[in-house]
N, C-alpha and C. Protein backbone atom coordinates (compact mmCIF):
# COMPACT_ATOMS: atom_id res chain seq x y z
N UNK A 1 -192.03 -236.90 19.83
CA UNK A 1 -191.96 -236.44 21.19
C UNK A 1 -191.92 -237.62 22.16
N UNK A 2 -192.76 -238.59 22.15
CA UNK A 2 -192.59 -239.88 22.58
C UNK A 2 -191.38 -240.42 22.90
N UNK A 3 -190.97 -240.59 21.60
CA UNK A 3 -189.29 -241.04 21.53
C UNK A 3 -188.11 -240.45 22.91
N UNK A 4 -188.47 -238.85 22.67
CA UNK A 4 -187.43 -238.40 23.21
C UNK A 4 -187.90 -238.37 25.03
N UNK A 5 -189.08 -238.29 25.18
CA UNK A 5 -189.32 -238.50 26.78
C UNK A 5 -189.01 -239.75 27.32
N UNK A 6 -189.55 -240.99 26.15
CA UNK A 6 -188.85 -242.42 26.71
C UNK A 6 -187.12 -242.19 26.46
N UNK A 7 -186.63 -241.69 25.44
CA UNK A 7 -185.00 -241.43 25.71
C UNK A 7 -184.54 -241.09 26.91
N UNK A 8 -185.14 -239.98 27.50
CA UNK A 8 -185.06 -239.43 28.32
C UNK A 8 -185.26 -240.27 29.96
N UNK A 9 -186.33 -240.89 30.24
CA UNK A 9 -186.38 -241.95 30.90
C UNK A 9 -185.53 -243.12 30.97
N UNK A 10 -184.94 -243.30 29.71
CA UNK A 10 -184.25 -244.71 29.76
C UNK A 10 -182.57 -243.84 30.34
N UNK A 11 -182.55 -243.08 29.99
CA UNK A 11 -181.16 -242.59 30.03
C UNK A 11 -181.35 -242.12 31.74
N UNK A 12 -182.31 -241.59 32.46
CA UNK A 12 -182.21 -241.81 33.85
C UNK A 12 -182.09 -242.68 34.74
N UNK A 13 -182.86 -243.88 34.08
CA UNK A 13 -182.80 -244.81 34.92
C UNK A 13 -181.45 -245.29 34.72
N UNK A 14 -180.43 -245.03 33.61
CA UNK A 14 -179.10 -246.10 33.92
C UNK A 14 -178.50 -245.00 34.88
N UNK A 15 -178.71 -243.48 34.52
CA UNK A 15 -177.61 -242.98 35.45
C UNK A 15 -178.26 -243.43 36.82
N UNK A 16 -179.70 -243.18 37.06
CA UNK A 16 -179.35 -243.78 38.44
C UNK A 16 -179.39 -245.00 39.66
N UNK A 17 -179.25 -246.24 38.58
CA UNK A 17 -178.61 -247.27 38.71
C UNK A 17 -177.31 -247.51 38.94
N UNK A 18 -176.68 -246.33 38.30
CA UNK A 18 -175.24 -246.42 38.52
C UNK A 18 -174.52 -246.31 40.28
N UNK A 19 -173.38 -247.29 40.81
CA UNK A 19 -173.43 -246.98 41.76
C UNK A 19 -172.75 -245.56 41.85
N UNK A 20 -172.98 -245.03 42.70
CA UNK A 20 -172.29 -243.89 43.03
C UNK A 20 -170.66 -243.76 44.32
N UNK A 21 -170.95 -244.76 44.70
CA UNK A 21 -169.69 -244.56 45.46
C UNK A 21 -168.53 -245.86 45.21
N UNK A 22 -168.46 -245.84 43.70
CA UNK A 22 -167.48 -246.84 43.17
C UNK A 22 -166.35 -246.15 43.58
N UNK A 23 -165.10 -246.11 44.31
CA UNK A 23 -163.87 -245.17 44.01
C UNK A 23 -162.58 -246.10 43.12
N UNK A 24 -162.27 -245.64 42.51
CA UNK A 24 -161.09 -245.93 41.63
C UNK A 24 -159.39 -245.44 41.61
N UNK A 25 -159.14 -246.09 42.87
CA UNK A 25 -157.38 -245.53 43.71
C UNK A 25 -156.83 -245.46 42.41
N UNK A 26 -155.70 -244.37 42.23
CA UNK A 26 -154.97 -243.83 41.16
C UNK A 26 -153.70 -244.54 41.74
N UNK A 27 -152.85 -245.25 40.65
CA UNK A 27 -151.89 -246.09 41.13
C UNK A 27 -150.85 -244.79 41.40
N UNK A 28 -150.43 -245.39 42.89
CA UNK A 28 -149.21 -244.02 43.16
C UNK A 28 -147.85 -243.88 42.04
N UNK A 29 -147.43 -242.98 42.16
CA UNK A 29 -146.63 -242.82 40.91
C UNK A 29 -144.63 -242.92 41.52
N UNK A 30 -145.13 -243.61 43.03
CA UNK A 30 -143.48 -243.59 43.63
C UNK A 30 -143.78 -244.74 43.27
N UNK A 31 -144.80 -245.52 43.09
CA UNK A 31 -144.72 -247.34 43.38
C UNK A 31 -143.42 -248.07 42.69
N UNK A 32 -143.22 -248.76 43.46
CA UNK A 32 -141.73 -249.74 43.42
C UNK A 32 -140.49 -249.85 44.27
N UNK A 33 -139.72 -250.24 43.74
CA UNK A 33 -138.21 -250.45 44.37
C UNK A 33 -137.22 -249.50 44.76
N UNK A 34 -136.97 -249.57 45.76
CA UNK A 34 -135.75 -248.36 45.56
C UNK A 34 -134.81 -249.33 46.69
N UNK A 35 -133.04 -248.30 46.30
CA UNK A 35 -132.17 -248.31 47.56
C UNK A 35 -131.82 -247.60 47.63
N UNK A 36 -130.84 -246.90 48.79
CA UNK A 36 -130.48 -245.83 49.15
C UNK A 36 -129.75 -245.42 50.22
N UNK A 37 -129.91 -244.22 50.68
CA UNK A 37 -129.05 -243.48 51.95
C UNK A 37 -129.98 -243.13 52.83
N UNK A 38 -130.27 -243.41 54.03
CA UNK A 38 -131.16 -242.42 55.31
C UNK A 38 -130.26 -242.05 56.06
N UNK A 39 -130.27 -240.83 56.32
CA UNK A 39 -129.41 -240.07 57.22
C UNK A 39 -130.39 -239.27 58.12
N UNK A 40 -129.84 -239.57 59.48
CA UNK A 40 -130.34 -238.87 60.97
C UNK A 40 -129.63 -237.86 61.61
N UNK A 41 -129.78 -236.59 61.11
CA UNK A 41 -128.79 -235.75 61.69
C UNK A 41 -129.56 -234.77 62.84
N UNK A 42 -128.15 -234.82 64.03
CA UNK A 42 -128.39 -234.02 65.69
C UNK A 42 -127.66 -232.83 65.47
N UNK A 43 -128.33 -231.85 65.90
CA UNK A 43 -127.69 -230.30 65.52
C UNK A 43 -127.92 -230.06 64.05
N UNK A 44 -128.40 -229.69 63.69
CA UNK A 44 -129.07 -229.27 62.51
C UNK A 44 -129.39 -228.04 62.27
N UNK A 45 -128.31 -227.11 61.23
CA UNK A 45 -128.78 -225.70 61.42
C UNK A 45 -128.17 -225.22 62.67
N UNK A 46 -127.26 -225.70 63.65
CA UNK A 46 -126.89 -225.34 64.65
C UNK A 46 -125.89 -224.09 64.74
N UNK A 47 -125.37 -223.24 64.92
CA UNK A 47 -124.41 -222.19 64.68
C UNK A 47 -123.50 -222.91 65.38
N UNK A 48 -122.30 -222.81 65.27
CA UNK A 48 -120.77 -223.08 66.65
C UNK A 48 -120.62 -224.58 66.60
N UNK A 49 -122.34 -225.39 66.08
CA UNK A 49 -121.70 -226.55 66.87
C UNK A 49 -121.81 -227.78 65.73
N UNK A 50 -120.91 -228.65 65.48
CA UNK A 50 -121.01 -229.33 64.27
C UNK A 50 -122.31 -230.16 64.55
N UNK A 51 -123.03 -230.83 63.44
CA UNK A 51 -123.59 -231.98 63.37
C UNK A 51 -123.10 -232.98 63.43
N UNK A 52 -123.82 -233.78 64.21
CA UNK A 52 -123.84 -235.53 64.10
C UNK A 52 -124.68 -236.52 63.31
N UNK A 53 -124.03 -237.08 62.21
CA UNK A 53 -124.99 -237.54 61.40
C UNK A 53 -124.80 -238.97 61.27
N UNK A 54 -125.64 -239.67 61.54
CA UNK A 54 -125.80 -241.47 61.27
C UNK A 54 -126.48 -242.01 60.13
N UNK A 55 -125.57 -242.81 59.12
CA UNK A 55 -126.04 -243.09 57.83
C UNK A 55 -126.74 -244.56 57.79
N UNK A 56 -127.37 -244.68 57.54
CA UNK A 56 -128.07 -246.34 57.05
C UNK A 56 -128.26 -246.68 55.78
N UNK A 57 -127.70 -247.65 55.11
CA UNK A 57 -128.29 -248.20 53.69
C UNK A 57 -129.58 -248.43 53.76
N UNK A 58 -130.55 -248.43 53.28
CA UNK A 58 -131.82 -249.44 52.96
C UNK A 58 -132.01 -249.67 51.87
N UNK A 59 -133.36 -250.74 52.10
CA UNK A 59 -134.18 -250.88 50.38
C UNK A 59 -135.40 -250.43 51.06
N UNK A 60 -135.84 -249.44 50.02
CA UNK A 60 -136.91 -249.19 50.31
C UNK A 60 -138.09 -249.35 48.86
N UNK A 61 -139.07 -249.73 49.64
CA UNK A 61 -140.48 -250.56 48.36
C UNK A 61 -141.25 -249.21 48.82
N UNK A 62 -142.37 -248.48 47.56
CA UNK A 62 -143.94 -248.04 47.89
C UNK A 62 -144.65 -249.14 46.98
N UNK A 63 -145.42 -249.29 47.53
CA UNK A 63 -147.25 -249.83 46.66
C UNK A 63 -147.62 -248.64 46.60
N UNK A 64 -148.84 -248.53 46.33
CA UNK A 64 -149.97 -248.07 46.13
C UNK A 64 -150.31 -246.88 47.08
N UNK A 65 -149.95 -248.05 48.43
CA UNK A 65 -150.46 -246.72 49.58
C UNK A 65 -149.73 -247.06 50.77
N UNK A 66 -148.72 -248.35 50.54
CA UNK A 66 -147.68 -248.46 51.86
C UNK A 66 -146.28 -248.44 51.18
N UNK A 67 -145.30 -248.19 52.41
CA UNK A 67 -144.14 -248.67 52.25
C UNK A 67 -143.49 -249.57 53.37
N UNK A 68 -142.39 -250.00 52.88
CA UNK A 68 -141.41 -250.67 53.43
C UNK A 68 -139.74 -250.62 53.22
N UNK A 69 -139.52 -250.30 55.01
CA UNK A 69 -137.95 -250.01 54.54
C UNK A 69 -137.62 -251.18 55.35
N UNK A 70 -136.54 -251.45 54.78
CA UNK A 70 -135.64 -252.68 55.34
C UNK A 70 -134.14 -252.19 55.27
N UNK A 71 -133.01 -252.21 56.54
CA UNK A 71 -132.11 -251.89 56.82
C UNK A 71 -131.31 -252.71 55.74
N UNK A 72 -130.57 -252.37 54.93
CA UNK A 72 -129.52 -253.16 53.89
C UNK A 72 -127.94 -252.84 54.41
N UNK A 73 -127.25 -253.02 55.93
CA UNK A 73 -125.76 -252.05 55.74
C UNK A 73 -124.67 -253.01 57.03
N UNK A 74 -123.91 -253.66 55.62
CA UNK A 74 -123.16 -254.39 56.32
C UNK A 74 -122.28 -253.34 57.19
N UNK A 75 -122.25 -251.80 56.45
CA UNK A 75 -120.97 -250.89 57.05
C UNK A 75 -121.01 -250.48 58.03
N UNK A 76 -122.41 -249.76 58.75
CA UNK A 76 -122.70 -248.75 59.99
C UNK A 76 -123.11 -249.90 60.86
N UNK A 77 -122.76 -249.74 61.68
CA UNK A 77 -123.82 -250.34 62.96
C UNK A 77 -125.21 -249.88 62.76
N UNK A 78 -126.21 -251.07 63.20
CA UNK A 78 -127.75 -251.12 62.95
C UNK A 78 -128.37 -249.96 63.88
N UNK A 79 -128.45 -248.69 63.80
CA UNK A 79 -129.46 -247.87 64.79
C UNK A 79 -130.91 -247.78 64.05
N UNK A 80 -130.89 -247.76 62.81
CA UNK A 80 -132.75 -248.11 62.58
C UNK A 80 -133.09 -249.33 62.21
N UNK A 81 -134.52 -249.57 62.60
CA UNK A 81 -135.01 -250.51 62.73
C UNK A 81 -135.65 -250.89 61.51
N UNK A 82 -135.97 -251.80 61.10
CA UNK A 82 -136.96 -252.02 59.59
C UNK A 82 -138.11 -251.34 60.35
N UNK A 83 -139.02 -250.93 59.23
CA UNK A 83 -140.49 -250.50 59.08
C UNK A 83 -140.65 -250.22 58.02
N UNK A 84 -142.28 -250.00 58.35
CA UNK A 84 -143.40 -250.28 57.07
C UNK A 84 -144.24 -249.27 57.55
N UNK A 85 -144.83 -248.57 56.79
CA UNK A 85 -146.44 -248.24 57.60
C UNK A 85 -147.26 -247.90 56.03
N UNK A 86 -148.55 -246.84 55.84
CA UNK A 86 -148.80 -246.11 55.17
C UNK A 86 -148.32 -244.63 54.93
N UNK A 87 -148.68 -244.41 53.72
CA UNK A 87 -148.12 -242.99 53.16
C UNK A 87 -148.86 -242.44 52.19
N UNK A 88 -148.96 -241.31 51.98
CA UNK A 88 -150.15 -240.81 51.12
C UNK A 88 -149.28 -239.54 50.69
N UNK A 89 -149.69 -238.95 49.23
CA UNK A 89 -149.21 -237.61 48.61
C UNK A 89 -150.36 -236.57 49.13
N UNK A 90 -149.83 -235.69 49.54
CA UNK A 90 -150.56 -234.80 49.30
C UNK A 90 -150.10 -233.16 48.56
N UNK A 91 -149.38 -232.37 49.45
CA UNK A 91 -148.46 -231.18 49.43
C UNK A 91 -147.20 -231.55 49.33
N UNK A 92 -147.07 -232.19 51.01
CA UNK A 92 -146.11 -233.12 51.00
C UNK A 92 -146.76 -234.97 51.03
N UNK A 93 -145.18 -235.70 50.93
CA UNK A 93 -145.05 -236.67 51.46
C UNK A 93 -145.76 -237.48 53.04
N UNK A 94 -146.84 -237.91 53.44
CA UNK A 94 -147.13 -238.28 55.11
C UNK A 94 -146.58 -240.05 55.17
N UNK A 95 -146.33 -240.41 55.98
CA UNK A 95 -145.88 -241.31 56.46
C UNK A 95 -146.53 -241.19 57.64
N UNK A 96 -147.50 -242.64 57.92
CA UNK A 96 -148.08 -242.77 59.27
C UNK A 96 -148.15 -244.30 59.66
N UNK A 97 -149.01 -244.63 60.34
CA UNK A 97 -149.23 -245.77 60.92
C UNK A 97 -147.91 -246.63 61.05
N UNK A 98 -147.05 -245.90 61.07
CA UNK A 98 -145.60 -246.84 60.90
C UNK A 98 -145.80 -248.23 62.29
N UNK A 99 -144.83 -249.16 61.52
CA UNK A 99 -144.81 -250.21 62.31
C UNK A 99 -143.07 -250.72 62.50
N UNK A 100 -143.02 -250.70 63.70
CA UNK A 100 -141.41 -251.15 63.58
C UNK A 100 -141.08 -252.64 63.73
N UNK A 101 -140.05 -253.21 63.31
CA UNK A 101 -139.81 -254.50 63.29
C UNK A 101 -138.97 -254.70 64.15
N UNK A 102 -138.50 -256.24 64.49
CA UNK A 102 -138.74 -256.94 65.70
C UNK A 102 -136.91 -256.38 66.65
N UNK A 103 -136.53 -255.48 65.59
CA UNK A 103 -135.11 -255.22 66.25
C UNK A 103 -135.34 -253.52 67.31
N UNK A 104 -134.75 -253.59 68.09
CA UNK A 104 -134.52 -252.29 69.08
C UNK A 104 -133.75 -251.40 68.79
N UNK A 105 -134.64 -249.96 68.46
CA UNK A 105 -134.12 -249.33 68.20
C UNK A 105 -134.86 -247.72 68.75
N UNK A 106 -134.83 -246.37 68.16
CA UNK A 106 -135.13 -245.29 68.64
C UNK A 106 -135.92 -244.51 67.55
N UNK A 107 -137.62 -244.75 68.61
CA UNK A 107 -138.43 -244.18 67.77
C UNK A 107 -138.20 -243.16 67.05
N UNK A 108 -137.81 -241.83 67.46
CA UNK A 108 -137.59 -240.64 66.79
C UNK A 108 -136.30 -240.86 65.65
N UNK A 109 -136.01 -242.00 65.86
CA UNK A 109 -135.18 -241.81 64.00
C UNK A 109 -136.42 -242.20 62.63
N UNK A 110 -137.13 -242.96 63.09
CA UNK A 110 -137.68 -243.62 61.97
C UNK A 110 -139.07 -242.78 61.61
N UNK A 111 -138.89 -242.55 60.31
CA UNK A 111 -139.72 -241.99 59.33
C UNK A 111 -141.34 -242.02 59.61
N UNK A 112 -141.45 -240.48 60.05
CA UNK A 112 -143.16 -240.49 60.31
C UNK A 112 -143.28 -239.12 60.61
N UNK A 113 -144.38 -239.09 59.94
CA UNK A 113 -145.02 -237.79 59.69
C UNK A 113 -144.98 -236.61 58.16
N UNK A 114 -144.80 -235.34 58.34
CA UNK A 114 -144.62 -234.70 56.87
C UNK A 114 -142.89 -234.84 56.50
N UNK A 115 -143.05 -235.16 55.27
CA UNK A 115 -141.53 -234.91 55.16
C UNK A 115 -142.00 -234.25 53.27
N UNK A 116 -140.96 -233.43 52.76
CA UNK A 116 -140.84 -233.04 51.52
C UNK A 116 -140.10 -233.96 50.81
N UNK A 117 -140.92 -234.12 49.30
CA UNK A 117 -140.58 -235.02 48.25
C UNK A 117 -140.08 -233.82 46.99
N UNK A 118 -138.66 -234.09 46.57
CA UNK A 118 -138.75 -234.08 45.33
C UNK A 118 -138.40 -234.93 44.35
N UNK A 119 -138.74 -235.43 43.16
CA UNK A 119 -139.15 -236.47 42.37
C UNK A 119 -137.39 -235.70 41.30
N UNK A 120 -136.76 -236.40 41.13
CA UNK A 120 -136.07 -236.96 40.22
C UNK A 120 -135.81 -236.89 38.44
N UNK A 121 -136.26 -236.88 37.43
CA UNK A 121 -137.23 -237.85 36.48
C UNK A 121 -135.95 -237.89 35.18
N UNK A 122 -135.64 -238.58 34.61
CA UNK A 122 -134.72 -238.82 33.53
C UNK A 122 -135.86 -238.21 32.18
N UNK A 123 -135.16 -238.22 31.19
CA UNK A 123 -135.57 -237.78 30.02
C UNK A 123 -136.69 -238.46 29.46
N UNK A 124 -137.38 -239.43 29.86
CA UNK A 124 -138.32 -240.37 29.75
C UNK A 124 -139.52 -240.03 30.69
N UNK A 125 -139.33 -239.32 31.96
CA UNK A 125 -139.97 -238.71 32.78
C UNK A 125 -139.97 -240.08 33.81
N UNK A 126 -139.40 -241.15 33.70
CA UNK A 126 -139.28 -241.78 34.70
C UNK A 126 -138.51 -241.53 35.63
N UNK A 127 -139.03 -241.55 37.20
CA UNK A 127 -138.33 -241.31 38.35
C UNK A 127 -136.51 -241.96 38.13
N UNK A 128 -135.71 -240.99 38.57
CA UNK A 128 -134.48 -241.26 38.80
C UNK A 128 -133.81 -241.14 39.75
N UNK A 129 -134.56 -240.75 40.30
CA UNK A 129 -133.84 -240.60 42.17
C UNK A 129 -135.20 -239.85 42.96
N UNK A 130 -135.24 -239.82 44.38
CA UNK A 130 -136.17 -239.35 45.22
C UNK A 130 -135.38 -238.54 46.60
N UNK A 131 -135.82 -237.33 46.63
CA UNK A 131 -134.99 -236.64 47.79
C UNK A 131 -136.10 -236.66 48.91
N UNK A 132 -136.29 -237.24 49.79
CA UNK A 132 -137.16 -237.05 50.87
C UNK A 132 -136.64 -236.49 52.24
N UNK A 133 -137.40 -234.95 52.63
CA UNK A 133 -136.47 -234.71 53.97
C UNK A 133 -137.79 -234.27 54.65
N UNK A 134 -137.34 -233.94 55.92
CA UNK A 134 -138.00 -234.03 57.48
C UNK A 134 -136.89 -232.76 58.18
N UNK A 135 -137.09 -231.38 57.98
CA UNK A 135 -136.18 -230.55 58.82
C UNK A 135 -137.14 -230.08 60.72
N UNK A 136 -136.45 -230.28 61.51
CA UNK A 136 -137.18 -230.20 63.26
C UNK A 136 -136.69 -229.35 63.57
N UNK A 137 -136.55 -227.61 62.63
CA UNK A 137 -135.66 -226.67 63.44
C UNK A 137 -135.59 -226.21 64.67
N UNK A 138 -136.46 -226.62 65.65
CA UNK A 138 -137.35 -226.41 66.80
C UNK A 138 -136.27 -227.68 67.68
N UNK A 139 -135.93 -228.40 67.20
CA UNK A 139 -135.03 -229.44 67.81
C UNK A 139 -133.83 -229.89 67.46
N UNK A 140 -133.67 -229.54 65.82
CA UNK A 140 -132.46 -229.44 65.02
C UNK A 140 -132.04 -230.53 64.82
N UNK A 141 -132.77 -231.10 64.44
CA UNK A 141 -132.84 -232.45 63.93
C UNK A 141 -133.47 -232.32 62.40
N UNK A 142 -133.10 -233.07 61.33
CA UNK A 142 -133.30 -233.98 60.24
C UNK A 142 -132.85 -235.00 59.69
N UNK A 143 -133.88 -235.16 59.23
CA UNK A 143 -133.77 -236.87 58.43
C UNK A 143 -134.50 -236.56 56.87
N UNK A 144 -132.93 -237.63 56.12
CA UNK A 144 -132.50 -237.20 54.79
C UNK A 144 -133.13 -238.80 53.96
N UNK A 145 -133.41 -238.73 53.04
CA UNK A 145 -133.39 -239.98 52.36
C UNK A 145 -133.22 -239.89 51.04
N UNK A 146 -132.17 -240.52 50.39
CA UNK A 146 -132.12 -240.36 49.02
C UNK A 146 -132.14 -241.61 48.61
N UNK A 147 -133.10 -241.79 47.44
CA UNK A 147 -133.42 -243.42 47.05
C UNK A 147 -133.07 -243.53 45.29
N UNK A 148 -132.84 -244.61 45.12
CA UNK A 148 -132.68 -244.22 43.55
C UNK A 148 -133.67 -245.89 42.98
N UNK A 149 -134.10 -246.22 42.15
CA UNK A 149 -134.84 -247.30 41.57
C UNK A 149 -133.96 -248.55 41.86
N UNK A 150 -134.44 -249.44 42.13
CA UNK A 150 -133.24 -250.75 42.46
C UNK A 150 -133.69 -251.99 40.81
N UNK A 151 -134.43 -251.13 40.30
CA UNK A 151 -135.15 -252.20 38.82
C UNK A 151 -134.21 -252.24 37.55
């Protein structure tokens, strides 16, 4: 009986030694390289009236818990700007704290807030492309992004 009350004691004191608020970030599962298409389209869903849509190359990187897009497009004229901010999974895709870089351009193109992810995955279950959209039926506006691995 001895035995098992000092068992019992020794085995409390490690659990509560243990710290308790260790957290252990789950590596995000977009992390890496990509390039791709962002498209900004005006009239969206519109009846009668065509859309206007402006394409940009980028490269776009996730870590862990940020990204970074960088404009890649010798073809279009430059209307977005590089940025970076944080992003987190949840339901959807969030994109926040964005930060824009040092060129002029128009906040409401660049990527922030909920947008829908769907994931891609080749026969390996590795990502093979990423569809990310942002529909504003209320303004008729979206923004499209299709990325594929640049590795």
């Amino acid at each position: 009986m001895k035995k098992l009350v000092l068992l019992l004691l020794v085995a409390f004191a490690i659990l509560a030694s243990c710290a308790k608020d260790i957290i252990i970030a789950q590596q995000s599962e977009l992390r890496g390289a990509y390039t791709g298409l962002y498209k900004y389209v005006i009239n969206y869903e519109v009846g009668g009236i065509s859309p206007i849509t402006s394409e940009q190359y980028v490269d776009w990187t996730f870590t862990d818990q940020k990204f970074y897009c960088n404009v890649n497009d010798s073809i279009n004229n430059q209307w977005l700007c590089n940025v970076s901010g944080n992003y987190k999974l949840e339901n959807v895709l969030v994109f926040s704290d964005t930060l824009l870089g040092a060129q002029t351009c128009d906040r409401d193109r660049v990527p922030i807030g909920n947008f829908q992810l769907i994931r891609y995955q080749d026969n390996e279950g590795k990502i093979d492309s990423l569809k990310i959209t942002q529909e504003d039926f209320a303004d008729h506006i979206a923004k499209l992004l299709m990325l594929y691995p640049s590795d």
